[in-house]
Protein backbone atom coordinates (compact mmCIF):
# COMPACT_ATOMS: atom_id res chain seq x y z
CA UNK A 1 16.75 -5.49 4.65
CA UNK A 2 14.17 -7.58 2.52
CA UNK A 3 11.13 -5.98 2.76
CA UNK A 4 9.69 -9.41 2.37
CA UNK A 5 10.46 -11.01 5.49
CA UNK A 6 9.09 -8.62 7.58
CA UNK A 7 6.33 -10.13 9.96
CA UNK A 8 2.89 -8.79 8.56
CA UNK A 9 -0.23 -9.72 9.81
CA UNK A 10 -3.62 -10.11 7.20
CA UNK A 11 -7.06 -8.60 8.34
CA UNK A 12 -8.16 -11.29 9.22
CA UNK A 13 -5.91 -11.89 11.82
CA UNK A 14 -3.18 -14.10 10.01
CA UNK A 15 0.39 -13.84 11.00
CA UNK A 16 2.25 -13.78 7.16
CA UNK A 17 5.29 -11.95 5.82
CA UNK A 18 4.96 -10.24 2.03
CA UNK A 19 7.43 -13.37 0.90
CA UNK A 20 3.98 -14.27 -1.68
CA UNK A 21 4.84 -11.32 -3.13
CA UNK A 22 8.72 -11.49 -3.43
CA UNK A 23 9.51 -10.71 -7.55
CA UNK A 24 5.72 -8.93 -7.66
CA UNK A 25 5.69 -5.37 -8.20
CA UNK A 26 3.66 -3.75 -4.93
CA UNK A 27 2.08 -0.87 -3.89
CA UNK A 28 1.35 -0.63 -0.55
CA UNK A 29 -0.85 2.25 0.63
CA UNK A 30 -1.70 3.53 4.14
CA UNK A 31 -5.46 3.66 3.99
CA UNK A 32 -7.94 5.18 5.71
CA UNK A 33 -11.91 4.65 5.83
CA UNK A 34 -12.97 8.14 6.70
CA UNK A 35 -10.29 10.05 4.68
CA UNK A 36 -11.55 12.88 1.93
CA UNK A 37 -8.81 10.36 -0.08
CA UNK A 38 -10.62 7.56 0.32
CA UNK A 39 -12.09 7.62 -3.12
CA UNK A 40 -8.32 6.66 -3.92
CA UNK A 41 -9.63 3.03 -3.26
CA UNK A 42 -11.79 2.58 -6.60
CA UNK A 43 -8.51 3.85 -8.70
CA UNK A 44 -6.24 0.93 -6.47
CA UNK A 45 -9.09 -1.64 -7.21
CA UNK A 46 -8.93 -0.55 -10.83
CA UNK A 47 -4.89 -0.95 -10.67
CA UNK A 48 -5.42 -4.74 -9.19
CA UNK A 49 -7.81 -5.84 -11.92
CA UNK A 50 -5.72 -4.55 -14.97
CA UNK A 51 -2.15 -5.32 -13.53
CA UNK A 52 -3.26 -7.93 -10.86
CA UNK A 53 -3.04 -11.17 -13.30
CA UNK A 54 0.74 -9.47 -14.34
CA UNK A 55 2.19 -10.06 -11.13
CA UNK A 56 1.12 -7.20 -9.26
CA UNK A 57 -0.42 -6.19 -6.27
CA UNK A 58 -2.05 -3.58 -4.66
CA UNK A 59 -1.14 -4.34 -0.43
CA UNK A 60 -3.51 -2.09 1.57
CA UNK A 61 -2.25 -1.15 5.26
CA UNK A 62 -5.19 0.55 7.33
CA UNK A 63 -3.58 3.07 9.29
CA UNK A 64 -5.64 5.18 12.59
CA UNK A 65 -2.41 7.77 12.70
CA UNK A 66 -4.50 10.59 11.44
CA UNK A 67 -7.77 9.27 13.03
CA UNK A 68 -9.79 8.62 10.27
CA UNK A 69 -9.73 4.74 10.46
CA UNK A 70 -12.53 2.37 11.80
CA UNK A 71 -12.14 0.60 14.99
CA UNK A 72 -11.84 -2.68 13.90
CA UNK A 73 -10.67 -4.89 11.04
CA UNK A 74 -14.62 -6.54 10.41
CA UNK A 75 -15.56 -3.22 9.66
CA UNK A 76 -12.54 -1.91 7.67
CA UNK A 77 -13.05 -5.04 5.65
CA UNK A 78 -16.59 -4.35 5.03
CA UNK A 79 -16.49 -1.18 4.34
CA UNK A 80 -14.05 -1.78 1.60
CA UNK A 81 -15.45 -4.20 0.00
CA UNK A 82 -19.30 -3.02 0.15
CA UNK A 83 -18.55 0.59 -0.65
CA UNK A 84 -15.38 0.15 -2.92
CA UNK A 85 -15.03 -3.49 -4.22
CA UNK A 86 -11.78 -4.12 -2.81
CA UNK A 87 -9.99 -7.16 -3.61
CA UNK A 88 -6.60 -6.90 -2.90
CA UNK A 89 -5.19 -8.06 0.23
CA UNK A 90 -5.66 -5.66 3.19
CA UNK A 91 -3.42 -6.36 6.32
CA UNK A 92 -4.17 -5.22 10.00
CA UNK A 93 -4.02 -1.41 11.15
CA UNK A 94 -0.67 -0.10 11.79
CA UNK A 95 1.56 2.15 13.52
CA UNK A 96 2.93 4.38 10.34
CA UNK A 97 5.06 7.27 11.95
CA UNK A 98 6.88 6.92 15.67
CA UNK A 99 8.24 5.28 18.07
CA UNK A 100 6.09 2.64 17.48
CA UNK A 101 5.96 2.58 13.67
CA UNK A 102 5.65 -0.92 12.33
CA UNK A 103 8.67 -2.88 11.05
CA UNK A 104 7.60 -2.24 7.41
CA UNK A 105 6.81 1.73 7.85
CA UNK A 106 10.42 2.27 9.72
CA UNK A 107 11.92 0.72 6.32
CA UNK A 108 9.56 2.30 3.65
CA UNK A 109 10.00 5.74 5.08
CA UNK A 110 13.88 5.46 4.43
CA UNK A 111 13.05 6.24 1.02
CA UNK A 112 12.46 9.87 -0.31
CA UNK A 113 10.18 11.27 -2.55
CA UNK A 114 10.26 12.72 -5.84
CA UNK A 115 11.41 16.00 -4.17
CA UNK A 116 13.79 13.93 -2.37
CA UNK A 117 12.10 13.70 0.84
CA UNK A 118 12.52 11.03 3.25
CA UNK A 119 10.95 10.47 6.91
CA UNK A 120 7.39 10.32 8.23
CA UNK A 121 4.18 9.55 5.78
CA UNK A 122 2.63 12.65 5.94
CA UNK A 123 -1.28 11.57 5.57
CA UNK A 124 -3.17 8.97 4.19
CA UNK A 125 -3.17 7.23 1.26
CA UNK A 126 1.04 7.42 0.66
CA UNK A 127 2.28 5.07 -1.67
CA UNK A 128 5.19 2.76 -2.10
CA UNK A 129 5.84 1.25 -5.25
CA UNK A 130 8.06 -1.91 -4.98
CA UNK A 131 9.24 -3.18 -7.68
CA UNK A 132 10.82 -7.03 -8.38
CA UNK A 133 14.32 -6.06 -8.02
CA UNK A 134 13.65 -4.77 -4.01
CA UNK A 135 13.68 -0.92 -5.19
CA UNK A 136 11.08 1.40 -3.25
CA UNK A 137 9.66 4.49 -5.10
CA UNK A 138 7.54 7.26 -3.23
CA UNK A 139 4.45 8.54 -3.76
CA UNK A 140 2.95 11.42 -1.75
CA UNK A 141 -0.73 10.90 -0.88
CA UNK A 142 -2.10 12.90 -3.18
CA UNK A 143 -0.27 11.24 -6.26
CA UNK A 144 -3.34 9.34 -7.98
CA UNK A 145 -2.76 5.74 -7.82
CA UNK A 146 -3.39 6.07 -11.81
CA UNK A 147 -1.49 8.88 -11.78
CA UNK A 148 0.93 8.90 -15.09
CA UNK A 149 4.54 8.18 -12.94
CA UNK A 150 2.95 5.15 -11.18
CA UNK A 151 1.40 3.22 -14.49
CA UNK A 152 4.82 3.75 -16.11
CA UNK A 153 6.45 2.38 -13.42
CA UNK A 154 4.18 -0.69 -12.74
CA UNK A 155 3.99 -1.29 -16.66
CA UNK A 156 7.93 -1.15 -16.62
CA UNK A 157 8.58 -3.25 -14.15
CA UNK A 158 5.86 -6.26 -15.34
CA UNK A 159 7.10 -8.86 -17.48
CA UNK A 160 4.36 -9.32 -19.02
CA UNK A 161 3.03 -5.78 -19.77
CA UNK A 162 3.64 -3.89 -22.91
């Protein structure tokens, strides 16, 4: 399956796929307002603004399966951007584990980790690196999104990076 054309929807209520990001490389993260990770945001932000111009994207994906996200998108949204400066393109909260796991999270967590792991995202702030060529690489949430394996692996997989 294309990860692309799965049916997303923006925080801001707009029904999209990740098509706009087809031959990108991506890392979408499970986020969470009130996590002791959430100071994982300023290293993402960082990520966008160096690679973000490249052809990369940070794709944030609130998440309320551990209970530590905010009720509603307004104040997800502010509270990213006031406390943390976030810029990249957050989506709507999500189902990430379960029966009712959203289309995206039943396909992402087909792929293992490094310790070749598979299944449910075990907290927040899990990371899926995408690269242009469709292939998924795992991160375990607390893997630094600057975190040597993931810079090598966006820088890589960028055209335009040396």
């Amino acid at each position: 399956m294309d990860l692309t054309d799965i049916p997303v929807t923006t925080i801001d209520g707009e029904q999209t796929t990740l098509a706009p990001y087809k031959g990108k490389v991506m890392l979408v993260v499970n986020v969470a307002s009130r996590c002791g990770l959430a100071p994982q945001y300023e290293k993402l932000e960082e990520l966008q603004k160096t690679y973000g111009e490249s052809g990369f994207s940070v794709l944030g994906f609130p998440s309320n399966q551990f209970l530590q996200e905010l009720g509603k998108n307004d104040a997800i949204k502010e509270y990213c951007s006031t406390t943390w400066g976030v810029t990249f393109p957050m989506f709507d909260r999500v189902k990430l584990n379960g029966k009712n796991a959203h289309p995206l999270y039943v396909e992402l967590t087909k792929t293992p980790d490094q310790d070749g792991k598979a299944g449910k995202v075990s907290w927040n702030f899990e990371k899926f690196l995408i690269t242009p060529d469709g292939s998924v690489h795992r991160f375990r949430p607390k893997t630094e999104p600057d975190a040597p394996e993931i810079i090598g692996l966006i820088e890589s997989s960028l055209p335009n990076v040396k």
